[in-house]
C-alpha atoms as a PDB file:
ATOM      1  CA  UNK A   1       0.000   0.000   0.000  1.00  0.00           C
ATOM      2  CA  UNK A   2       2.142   3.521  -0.840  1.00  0.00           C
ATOM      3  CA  UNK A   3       1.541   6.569   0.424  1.00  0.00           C
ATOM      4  CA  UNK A   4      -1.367   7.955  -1.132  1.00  0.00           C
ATOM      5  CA  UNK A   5      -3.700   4.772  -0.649  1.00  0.00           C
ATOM      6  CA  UNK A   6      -2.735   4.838   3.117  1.00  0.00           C
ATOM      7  CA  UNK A   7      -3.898   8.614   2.980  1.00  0.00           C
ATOM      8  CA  UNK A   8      -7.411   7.828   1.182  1.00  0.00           C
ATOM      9  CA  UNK A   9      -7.852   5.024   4.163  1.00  0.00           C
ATOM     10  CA  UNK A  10      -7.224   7.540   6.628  1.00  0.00           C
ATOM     11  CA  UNK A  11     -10.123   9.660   5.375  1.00  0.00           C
ATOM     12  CA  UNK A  12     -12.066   6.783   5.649  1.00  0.00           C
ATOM     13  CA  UNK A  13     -11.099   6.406   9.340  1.00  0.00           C
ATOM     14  CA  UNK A  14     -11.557   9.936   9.874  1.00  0.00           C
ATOM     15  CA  UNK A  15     -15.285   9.482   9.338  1.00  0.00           C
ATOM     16  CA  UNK A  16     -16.328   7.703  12.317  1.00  0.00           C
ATOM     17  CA  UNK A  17     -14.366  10.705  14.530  1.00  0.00           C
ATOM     18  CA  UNK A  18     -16.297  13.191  12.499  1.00  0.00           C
ATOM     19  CA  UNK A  19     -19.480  11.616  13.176  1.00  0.00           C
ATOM     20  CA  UNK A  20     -18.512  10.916  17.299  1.00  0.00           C
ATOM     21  CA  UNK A  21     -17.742  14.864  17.385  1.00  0.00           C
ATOM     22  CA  UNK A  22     -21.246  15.269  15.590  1.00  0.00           C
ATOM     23  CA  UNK A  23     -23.387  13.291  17.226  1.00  0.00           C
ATOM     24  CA  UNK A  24     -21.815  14.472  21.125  1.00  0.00           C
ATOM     25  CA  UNK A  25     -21.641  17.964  20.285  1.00  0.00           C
ATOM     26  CA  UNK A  26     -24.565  19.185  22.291  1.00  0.00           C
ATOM     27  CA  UNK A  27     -22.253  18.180  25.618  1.00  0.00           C
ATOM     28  CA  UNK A  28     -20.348  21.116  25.583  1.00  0.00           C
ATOM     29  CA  UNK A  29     -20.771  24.757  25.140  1.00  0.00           C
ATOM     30  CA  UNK A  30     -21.660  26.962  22.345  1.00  0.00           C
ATOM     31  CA  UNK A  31     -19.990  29.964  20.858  1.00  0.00           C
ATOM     32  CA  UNK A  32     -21.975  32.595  18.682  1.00  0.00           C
ATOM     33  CA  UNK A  33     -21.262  33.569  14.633  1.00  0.00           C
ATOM     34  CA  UNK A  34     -24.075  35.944  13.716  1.00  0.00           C
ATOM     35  CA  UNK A  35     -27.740  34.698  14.947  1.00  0.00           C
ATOM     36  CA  UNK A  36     -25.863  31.121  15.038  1.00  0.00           C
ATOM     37  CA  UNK A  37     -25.224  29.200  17.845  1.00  0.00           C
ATOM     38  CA  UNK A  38     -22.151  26.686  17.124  1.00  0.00           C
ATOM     39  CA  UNK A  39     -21.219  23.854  20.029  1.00  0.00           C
ATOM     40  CA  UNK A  40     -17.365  24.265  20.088  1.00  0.00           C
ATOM     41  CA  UNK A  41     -17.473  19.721  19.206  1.00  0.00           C
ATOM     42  CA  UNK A  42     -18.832  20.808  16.285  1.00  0.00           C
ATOM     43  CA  UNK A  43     -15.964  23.180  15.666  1.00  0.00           C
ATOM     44  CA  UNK A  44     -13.890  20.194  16.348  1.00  0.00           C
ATOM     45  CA  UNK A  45     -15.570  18.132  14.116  1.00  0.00           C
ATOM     46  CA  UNK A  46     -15.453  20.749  11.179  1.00  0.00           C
ATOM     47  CA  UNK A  47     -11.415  20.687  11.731  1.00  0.00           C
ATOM     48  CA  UNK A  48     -11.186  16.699  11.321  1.00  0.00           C
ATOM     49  CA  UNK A  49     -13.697  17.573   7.987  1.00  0.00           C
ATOM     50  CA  UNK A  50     -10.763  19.576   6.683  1.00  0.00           C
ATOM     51  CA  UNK A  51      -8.148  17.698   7.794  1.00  0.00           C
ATOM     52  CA  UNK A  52      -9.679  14.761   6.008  1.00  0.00           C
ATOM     53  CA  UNK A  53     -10.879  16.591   3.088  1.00  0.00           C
ATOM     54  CA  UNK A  54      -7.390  18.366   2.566  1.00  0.00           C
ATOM     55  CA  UNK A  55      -6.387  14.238   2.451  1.00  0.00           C
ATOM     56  CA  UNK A  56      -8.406  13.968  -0.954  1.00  0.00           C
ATOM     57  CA  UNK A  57      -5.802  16.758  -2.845  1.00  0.00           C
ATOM     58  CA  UNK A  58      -2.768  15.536  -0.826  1.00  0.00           C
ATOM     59  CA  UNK A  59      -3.345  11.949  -2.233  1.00  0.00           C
ATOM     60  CA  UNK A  60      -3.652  12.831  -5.438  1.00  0.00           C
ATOM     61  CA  UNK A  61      -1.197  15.355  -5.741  1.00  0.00           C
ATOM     62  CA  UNK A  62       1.359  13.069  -3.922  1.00  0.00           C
ATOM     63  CA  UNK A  63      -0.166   9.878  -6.181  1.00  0.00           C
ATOM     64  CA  UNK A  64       0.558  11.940  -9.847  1.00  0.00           C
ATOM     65  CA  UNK A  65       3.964  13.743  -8.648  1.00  0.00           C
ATOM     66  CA  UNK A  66       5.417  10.020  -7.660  1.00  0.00           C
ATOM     67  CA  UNK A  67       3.451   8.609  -9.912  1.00  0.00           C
ATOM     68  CA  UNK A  68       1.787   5.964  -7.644  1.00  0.00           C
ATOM     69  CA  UNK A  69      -1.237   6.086  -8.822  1.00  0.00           C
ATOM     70  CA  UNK A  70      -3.293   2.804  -9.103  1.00  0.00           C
ATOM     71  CA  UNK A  71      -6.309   0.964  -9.905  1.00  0.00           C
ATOM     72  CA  UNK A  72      -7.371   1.079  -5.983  1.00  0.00           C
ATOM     73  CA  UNK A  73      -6.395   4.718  -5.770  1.00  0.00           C
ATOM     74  CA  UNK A  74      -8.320   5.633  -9.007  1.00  0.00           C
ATOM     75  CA  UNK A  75     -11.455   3.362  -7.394  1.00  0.00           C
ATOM     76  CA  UNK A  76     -11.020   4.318  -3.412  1.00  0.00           C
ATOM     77  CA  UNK A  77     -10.313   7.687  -3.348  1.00  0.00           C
ATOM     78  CA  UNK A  78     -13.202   8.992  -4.347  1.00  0.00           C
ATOM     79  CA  UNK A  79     -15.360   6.075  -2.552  1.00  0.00           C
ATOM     80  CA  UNK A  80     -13.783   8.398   0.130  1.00  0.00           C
ATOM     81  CA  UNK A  81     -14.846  11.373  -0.776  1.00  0.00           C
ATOM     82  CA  UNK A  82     -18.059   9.976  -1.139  1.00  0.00           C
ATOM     83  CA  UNK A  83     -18.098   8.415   2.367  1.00  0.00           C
ATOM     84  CA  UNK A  84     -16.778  11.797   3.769  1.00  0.00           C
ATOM     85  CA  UNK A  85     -19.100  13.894   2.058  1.00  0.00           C
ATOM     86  CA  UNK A  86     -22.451  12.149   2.496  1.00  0.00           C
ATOM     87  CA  UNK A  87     -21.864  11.601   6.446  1.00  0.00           C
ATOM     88  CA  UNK A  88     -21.505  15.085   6.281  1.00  0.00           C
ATOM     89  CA  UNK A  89     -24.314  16.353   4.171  1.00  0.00           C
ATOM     90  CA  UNK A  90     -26.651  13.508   6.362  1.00  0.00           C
ATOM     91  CA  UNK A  91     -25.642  15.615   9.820  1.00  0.00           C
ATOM     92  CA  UNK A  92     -25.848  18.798   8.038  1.00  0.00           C
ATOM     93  CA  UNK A  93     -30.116  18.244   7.231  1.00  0.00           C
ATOM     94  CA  UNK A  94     -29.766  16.977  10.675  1.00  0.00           C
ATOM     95  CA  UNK A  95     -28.764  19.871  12.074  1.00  0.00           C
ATOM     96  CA  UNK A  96     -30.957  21.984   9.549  1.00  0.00           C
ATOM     97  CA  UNK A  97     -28.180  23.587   7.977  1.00  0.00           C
ATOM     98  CA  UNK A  98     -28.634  22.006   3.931  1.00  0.00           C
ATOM     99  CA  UNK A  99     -31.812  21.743   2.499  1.00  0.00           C
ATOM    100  CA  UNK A 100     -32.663  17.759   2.328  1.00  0.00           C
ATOM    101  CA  UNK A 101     -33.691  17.969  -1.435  1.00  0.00           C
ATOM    102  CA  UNK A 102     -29.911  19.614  -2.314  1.00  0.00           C
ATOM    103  CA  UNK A 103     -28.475  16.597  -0.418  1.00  0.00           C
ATOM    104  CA  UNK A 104     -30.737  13.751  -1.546  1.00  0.00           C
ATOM    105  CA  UNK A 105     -29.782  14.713  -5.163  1.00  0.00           C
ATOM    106  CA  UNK A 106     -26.250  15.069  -4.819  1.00  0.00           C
ATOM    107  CA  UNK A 107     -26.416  11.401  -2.597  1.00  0.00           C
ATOM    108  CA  UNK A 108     -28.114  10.049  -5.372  1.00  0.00           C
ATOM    109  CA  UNK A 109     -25.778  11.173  -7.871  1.00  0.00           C
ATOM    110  CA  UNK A 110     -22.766   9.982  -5.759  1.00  0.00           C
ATOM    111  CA  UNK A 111     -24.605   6.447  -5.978  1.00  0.00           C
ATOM    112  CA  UNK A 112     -25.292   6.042  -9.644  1.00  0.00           C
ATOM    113  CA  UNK A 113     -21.722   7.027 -10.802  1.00  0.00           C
ATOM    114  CA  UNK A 114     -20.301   4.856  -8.009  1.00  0.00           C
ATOM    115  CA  UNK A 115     -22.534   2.372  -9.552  1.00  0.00           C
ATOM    116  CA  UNK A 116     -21.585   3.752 -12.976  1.00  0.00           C
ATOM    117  CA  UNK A 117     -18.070   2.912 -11.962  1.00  0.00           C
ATOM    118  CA  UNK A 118     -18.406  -0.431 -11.121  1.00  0.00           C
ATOM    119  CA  UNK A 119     -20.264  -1.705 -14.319  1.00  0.00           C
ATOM    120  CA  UNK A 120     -17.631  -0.253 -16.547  1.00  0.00           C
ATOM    121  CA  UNK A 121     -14.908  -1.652 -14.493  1.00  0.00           C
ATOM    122  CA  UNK A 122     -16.495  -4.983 -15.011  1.00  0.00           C
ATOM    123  CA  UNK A 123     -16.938  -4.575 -18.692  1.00  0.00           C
ATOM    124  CA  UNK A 124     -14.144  -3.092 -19.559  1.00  0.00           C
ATOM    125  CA  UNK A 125     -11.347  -3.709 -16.484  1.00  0.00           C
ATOM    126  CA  UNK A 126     -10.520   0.370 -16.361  1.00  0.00           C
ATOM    127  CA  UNK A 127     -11.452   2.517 -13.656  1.00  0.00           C
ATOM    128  CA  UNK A 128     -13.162   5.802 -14.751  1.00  0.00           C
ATOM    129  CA  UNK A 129     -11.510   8.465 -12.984  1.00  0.00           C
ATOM    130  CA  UNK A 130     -12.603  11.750 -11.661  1.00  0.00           C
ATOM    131  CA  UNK A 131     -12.675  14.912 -14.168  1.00  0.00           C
ATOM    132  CA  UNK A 132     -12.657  18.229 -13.774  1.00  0.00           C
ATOM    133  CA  UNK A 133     -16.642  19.012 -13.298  1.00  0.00           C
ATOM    134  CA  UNK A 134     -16.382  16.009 -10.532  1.00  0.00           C
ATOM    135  CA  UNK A 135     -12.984  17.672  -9.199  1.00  0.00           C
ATOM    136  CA  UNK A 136     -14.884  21.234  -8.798  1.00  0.00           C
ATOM    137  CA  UNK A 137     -18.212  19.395  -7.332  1.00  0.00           C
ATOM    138  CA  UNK A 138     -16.084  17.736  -4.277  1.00  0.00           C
ATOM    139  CA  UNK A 139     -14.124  21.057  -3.734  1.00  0.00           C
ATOM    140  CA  UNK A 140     -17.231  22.925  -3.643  1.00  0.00           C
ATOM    141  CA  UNK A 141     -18.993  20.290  -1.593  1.00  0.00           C
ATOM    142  CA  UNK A 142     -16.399  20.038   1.230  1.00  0.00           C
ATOM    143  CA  UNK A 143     -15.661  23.705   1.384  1.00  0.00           C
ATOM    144  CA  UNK A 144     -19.110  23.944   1.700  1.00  0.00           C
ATOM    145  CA  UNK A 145     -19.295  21.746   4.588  1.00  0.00           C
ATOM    146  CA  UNK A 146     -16.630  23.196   6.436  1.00  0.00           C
ATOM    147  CA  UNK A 147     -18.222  26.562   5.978  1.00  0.00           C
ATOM    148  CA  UNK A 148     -21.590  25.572   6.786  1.00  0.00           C
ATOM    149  CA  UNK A 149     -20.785  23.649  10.162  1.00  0.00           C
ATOM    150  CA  UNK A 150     -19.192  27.044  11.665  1.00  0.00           C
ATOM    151  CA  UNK A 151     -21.994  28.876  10.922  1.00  0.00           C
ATOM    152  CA  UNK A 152     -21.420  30.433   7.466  1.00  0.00           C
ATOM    153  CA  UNK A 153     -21.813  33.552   8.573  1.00  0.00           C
ATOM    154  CA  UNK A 154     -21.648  35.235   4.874  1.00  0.00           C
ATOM    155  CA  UNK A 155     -23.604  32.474   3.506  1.00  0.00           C
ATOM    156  CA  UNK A 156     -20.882  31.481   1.261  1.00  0.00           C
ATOM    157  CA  UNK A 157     -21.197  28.087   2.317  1.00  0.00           C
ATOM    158  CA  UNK A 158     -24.851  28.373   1.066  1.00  0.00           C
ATOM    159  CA  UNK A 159     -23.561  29.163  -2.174  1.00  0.00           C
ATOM    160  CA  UNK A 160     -21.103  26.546  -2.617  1.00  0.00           C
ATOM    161  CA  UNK A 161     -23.849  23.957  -2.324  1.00  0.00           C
ATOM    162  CA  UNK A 162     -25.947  25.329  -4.699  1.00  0.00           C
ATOM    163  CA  UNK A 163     -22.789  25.308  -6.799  1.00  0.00           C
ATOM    164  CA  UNK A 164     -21.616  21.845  -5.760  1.00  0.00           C
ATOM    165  CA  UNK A 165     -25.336  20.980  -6.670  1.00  0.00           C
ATOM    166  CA  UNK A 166     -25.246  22.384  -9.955  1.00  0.00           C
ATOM    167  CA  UNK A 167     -21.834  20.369 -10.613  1.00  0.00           C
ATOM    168  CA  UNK A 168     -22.817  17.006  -9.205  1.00  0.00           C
ATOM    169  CA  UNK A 169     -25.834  16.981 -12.054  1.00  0.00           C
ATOM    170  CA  UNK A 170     -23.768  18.640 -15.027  1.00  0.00           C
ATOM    171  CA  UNK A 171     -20.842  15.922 -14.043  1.00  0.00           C
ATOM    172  CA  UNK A 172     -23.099  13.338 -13.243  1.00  0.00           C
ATOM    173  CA  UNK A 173     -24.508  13.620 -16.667  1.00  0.00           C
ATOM    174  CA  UNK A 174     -21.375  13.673 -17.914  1.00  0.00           C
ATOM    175  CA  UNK A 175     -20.338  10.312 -16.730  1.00  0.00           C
ATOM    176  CA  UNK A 176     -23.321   8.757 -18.254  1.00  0.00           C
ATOM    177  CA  UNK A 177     -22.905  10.623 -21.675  1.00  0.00           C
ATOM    178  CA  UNK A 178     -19.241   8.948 -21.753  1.00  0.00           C
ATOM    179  CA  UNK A 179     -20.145   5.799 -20.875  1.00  0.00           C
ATOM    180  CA  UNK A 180     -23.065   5.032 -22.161  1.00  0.00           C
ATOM    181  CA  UNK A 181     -22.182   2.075 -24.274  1.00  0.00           C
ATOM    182  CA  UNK A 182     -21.746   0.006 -21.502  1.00  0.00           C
ATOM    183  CA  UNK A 183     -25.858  -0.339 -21.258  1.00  0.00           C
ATOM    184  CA  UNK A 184     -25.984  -1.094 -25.431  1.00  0.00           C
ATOM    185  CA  UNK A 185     -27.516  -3.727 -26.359  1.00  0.00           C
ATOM    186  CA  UNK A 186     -28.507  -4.585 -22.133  1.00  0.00           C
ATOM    187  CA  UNK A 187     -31.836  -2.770 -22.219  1.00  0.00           C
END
């Protein structure tokens, strides 16, 4: 396993933290950012969120300079993201800070490319990997987390997941377009 991999399975084990700071952050206090009341766990939790999302570029960056990158890398990494992000976005309509409809259809998204993924790997052995509209959707997505869990006080976080929203159905579309042979002849 080189260096990258063993970062992409570190996000993954930063999940369960994230959700443990989450789910406990009512038992400690609060500080205030605009009309928003923020428990300082959830602060905590928003740092491991960034931590693990700054992961996703370090891994890749690392994986293309060394060139290390693999199959698994191509495949995990952003199974990651997607783990990462959808904990996330499930606390987030938790704690009423995403609209539910924004997140179901970026969830669903995230599930029929991962799909996606998987059916072309079978046909055709090659990993699709993430382009650019995908790249932009995940950076907008976890800034958008991290801004939105410390109480996006300029609403930029808001913003970012209409944006992130916007690129998980252009890219998700994309996806499909290019791969659409794969379902020829099976429908």
């Amino acid at each position: 396993m080189n260096l990258p991999n063993k970062l992409t399975m570190l996000r993954i084990l930063m999940i369960p933290v994230f959700m443990l700071l989450i789910i406990f952050r009512d038992s400690v206090g609060y500080y205030t950012v605009g009309a928003n009341h923020v428990s300082w766990l959830q602060l905590v939790a928003m740092i491991v969120f960034a931590v693990a999302s700054a992961t996703d570029w370090l891994d890749g960056h690392i994986a293309r300079a060394r060139h290390l990158v693999t199959n698994f890398g191509k495949f995990a990494d952003p199974l990651a993201d997607k783990m990462l992000t959808m904990t996330a976005f499930i606390f987030l309509v938790e704690l009423k800070l995403a609209p539910a409809w924004v997140v179901a259809i970026i969830v669903c998204r995230e599930l029929a490319v991962t799909g996606l993924r998987l059916i072309v790997v079978e046909n055709d052995g090659e990993v699709i990997a993430a382009k650019m509209p995908g790249k932009i959707k995940t950076t907008a997505q976890m800034l958008a987390i991290i801004l939105l869990l410390v109480g996006d006080p300029f609403k930029i976080g808001t913003i970012l997941l209409y944006v992130a929203l916007i690129f998980a159905v252009y890219s998700g579309y994309d996806y499909f377009r290019g791969s659409w042979s794969v379902f020829k002849g099976s429908m």
